[in-house]
PDB file of N, CA and C in Angstrom:
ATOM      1  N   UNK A   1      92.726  83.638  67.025  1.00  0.00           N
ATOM      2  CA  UNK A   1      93.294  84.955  67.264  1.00  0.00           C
ATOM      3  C   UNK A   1      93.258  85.229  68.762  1.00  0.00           C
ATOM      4  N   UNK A   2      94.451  85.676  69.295  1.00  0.00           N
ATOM      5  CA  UNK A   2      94.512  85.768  70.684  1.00  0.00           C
ATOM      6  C   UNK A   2      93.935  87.559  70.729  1.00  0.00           C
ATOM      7  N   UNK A   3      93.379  87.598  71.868  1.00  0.00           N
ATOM      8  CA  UNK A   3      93.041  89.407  72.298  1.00  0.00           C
ATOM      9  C   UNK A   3      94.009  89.417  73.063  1.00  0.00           C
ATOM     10  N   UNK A   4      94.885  90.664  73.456  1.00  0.00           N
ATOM     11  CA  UNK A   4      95.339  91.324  74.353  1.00  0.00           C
ATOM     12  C   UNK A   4      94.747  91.996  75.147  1.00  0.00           C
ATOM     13  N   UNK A   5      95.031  91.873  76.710  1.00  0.00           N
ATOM     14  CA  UNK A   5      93.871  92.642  77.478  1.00  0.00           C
ATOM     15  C   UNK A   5      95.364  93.527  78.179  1.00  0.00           C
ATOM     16  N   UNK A   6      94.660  94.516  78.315  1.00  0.00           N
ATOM     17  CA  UNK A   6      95.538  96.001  79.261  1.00  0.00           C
ATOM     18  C   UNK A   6      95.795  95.055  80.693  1.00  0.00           C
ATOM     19  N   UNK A   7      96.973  95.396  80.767  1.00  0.00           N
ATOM     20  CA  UNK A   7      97.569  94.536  82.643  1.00  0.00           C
ATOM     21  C   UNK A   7      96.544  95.368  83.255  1.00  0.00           C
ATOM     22  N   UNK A   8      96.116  94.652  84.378  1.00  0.00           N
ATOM     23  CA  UNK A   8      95.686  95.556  85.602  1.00  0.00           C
ATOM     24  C   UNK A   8      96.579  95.984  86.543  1.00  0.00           C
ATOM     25  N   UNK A   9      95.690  97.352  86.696  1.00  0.00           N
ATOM     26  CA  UNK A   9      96.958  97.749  87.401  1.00  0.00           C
ATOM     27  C   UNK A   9      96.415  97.375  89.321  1.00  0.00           C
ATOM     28  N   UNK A  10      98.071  97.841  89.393  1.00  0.00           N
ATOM     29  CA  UNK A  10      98.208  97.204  90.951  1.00  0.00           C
ATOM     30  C   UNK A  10      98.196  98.137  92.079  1.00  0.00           C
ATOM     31  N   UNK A  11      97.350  97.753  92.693  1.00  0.00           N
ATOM     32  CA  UNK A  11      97.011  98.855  94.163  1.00  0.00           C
ATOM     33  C   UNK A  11      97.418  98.127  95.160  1.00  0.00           C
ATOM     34  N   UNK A  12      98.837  98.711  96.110  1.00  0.00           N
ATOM     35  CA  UNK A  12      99.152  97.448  97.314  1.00  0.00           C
ATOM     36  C   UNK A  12      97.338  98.143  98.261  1.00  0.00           C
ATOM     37  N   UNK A  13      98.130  97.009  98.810  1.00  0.00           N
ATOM     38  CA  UNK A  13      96.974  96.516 100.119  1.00  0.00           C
ATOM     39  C   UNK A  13      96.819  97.879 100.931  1.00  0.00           C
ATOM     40  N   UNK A  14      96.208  98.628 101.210  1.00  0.00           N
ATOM     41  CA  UNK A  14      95.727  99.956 102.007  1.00  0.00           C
ATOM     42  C   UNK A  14      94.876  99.137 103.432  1.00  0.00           C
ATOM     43  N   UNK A  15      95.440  99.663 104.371  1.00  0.00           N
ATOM     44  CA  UNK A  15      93.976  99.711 105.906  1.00  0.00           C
ATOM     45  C   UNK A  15      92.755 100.283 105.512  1.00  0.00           C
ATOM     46  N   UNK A  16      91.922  99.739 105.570  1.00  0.00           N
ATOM     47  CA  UNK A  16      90.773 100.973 104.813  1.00  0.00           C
ATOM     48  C   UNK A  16      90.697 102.048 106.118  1.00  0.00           C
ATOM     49  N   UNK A  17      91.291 102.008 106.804  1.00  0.00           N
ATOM     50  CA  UNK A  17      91.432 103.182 108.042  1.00  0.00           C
ATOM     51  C   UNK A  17      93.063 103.607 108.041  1.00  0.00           C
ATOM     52  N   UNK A  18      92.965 104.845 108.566  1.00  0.00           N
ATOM     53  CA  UNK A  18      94.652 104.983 108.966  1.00  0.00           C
ATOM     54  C   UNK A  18      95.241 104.464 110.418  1.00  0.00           C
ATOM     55  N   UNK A  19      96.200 104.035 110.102  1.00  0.00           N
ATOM     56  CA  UNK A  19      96.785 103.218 111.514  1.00  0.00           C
ATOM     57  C   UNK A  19      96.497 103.995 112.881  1.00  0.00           C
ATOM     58  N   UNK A  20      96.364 103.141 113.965  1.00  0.00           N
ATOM     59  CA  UNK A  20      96.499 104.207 115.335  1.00  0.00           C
ATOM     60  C   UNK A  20      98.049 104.200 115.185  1.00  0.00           C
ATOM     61  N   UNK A  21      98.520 104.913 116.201  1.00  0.00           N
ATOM     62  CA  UNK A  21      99.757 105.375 116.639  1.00  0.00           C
ATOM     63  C   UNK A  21     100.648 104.048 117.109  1.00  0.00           C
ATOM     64  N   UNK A  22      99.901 103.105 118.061  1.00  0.00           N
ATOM     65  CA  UNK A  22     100.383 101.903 118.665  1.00  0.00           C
ATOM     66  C   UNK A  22     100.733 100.993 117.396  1.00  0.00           C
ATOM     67  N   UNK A  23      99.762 100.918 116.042  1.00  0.00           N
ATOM     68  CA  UNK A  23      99.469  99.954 115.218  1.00  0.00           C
ATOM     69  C   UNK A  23     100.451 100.634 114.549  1.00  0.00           C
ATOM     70  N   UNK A  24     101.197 101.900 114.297  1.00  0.00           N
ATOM     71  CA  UNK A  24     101.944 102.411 113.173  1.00  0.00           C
ATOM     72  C   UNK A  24     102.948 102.116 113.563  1.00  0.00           C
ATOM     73  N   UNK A  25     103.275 102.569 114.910  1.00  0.00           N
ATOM     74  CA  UNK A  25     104.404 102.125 115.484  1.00  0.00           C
ATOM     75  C   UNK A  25     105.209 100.393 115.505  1.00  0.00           C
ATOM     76  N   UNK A  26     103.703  99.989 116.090  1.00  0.00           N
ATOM     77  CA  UNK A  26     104.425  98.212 115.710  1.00  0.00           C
ATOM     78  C   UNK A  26     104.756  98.444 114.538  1.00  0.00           C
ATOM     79  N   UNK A  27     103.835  98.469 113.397  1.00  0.00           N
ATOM     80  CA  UNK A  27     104.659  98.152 112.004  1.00  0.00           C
ATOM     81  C   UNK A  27     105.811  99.021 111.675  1.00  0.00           C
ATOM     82  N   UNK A  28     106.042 100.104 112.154  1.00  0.00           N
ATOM     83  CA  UNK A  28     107.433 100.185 111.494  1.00  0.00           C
ATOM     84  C   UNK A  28     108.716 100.174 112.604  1.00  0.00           C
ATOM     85  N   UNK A  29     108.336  99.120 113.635  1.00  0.00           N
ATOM     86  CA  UNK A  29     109.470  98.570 114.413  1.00  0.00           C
ATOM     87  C   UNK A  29     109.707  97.414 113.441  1.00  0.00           C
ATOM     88  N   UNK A  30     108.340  96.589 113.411  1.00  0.00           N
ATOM     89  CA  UNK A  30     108.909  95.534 112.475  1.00  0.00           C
ATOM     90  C   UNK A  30     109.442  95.706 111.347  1.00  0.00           C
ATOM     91  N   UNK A  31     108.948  96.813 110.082  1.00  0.00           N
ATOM     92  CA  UNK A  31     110.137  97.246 109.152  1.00  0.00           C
ATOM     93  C   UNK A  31     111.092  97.660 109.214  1.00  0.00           C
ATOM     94  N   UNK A  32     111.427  97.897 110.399  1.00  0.00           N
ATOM     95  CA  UNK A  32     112.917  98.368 110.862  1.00  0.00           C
ATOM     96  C   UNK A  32     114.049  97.140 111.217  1.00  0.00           C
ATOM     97  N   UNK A  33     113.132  96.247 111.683  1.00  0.00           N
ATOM     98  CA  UNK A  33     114.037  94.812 111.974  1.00  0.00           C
ATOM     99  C   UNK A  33     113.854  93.833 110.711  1.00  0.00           C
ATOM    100  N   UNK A  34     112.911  94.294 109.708  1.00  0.00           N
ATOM    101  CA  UNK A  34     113.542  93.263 108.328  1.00  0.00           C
ATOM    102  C   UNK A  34     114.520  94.431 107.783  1.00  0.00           C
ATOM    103  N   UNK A  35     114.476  95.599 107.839  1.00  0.00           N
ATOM    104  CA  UNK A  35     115.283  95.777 106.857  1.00  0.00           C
ATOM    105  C   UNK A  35     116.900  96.180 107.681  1.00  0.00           C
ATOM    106  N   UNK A  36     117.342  96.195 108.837  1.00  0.00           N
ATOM    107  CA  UNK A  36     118.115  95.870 109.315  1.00  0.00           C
ATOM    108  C   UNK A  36     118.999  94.263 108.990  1.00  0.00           C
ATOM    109  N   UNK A  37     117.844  92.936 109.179  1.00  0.00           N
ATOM    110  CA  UNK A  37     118.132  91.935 108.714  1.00  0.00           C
ATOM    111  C   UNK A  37     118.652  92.033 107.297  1.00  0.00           C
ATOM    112  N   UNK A  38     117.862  92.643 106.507  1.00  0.00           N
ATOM    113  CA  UNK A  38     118.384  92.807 104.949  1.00  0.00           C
ATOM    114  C   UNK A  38     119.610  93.699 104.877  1.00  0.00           C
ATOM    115  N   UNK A  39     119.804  94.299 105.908  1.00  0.00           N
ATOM    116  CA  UNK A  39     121.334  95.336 106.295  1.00  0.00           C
ATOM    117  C   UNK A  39     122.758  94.744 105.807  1.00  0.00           C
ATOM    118  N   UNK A  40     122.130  93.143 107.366  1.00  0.00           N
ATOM    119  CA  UNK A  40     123.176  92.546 107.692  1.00  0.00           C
ATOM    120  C   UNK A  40     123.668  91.544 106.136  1.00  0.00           C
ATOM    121  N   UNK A  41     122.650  90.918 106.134  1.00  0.00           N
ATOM    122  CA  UNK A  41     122.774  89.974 104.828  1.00  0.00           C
ATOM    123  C   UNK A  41     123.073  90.714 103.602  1.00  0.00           C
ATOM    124  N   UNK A  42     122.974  92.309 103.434  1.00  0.00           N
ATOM    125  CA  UNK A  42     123.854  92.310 102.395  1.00  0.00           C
ATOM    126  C   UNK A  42     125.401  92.587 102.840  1.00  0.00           C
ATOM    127  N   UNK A  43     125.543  93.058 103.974  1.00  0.00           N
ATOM    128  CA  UNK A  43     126.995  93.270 104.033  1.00  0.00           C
ATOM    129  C   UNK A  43     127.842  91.801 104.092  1.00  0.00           C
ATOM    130  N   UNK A  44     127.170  90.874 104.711  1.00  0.00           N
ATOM    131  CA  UNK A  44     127.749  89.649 104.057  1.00  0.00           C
ATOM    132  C   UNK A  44     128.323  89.341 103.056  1.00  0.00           C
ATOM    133  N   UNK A  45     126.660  89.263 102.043  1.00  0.00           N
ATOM    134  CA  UNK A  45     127.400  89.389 100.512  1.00  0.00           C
ATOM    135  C   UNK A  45     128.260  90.253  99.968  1.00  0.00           C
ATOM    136  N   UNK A  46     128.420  91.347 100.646  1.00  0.00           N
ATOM    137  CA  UNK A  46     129.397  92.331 100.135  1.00  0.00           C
ATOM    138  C   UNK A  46     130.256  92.092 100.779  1.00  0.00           C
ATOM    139  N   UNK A  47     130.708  91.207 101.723  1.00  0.00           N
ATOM    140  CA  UNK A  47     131.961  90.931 101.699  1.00  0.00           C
ATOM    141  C   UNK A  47     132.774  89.640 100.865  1.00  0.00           C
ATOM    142  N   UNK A  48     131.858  88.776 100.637  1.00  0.00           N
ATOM    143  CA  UNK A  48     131.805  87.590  99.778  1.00  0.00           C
ATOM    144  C   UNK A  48     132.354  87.955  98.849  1.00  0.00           C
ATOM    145  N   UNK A  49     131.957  88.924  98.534  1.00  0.00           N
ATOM    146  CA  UNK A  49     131.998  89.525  96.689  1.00  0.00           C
ATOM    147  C   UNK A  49     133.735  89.759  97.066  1.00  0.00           C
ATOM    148  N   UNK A  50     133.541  90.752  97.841  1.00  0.00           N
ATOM    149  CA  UNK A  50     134.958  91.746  98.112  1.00  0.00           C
ATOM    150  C   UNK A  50     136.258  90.079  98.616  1.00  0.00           C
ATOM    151  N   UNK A  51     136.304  89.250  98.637  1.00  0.00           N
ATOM    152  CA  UNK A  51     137.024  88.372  99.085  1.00  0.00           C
ATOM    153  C   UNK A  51     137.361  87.810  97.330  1.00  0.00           C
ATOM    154  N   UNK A  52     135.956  87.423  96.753  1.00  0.00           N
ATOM    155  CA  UNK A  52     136.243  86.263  95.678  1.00  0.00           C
ATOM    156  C   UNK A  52     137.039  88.035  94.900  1.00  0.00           C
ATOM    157  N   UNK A  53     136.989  88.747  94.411  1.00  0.00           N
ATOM    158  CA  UNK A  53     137.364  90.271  93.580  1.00  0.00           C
ATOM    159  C   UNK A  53     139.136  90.137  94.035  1.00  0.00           C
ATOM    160  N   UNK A  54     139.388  89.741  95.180  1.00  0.00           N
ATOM    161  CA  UNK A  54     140.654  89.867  95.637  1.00  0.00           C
ATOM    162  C   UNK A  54     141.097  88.317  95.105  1.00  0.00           C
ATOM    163  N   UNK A  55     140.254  87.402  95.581  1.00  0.00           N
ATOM    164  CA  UNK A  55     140.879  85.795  94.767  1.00  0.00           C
ATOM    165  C   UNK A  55     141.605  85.746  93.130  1.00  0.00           C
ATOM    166  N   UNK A  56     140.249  86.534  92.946  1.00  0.00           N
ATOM    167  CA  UNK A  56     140.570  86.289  91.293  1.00  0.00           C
ATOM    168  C   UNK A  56     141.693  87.194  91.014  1.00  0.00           C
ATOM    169  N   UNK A  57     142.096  88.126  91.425  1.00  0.00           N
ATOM    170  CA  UNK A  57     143.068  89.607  91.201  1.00  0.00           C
ATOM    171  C   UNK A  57     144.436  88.921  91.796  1.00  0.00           C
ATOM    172  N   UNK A  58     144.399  87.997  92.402  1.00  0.00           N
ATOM    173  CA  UNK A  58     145.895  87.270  93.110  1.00  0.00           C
ATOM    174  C   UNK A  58     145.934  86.142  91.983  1.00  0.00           C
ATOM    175  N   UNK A  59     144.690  85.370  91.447  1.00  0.00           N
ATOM    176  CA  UNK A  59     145.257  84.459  90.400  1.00  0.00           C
ATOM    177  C   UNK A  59     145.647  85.199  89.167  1.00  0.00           C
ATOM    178  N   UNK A  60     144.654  85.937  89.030  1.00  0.00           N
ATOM    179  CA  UNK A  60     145.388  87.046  87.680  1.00  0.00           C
ATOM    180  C   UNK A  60     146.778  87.667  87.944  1.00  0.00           C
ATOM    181  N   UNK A  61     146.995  87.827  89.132  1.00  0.00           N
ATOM    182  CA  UNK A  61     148.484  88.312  89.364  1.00  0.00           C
ATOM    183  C   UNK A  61     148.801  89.617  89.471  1.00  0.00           C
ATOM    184  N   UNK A  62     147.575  90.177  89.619  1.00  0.00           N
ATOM    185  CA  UNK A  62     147.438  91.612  89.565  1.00  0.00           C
ATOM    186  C   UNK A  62     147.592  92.221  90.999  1.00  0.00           C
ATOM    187  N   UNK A  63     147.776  91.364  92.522  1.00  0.00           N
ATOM    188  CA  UNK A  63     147.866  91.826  93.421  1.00  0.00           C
ATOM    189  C   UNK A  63     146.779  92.703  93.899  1.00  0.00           C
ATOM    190  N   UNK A  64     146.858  94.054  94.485  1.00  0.00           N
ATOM    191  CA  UNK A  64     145.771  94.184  95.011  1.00  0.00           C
ATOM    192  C   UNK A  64     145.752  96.053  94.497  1.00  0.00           C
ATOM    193  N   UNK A  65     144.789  96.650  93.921  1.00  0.00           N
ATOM    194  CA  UNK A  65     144.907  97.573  92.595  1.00  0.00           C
ATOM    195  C   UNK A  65     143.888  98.634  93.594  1.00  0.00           C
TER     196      UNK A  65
END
């Protein structure tokens, strides 16, 4: 007989102090430049998408709707 145990739950990672000003600041320059990076890379894919949406709509013959 298997037991089921309750998930534990999840606490992200805390400073056990609050950031200085210098230390808050670095980190959210650096979250500002991944999620900029994650900006760019989705507008990529969103154009990917938006290219193959027009491929398939010219083989379907449907032109552009």
């Amino acid at each position: 007989m298997r037991y089921a145990y309750p998930p534990m739950p999840y606490y992200p990672p805390y400073p056990p102090y609050p950031p200085s000003p210098e230390e808050e600041l670095r980190m959210l320059e650096e979250y500002r430049e991944d999620l900029e990076q994650e900006l760019q890379d989705l507008k990529q894919e969103l154009e990917g998408v938006k290219a193959r949406i027009e491929e398939l709509k010219k083989s379907l013959g449907r032109g552009r709707e």
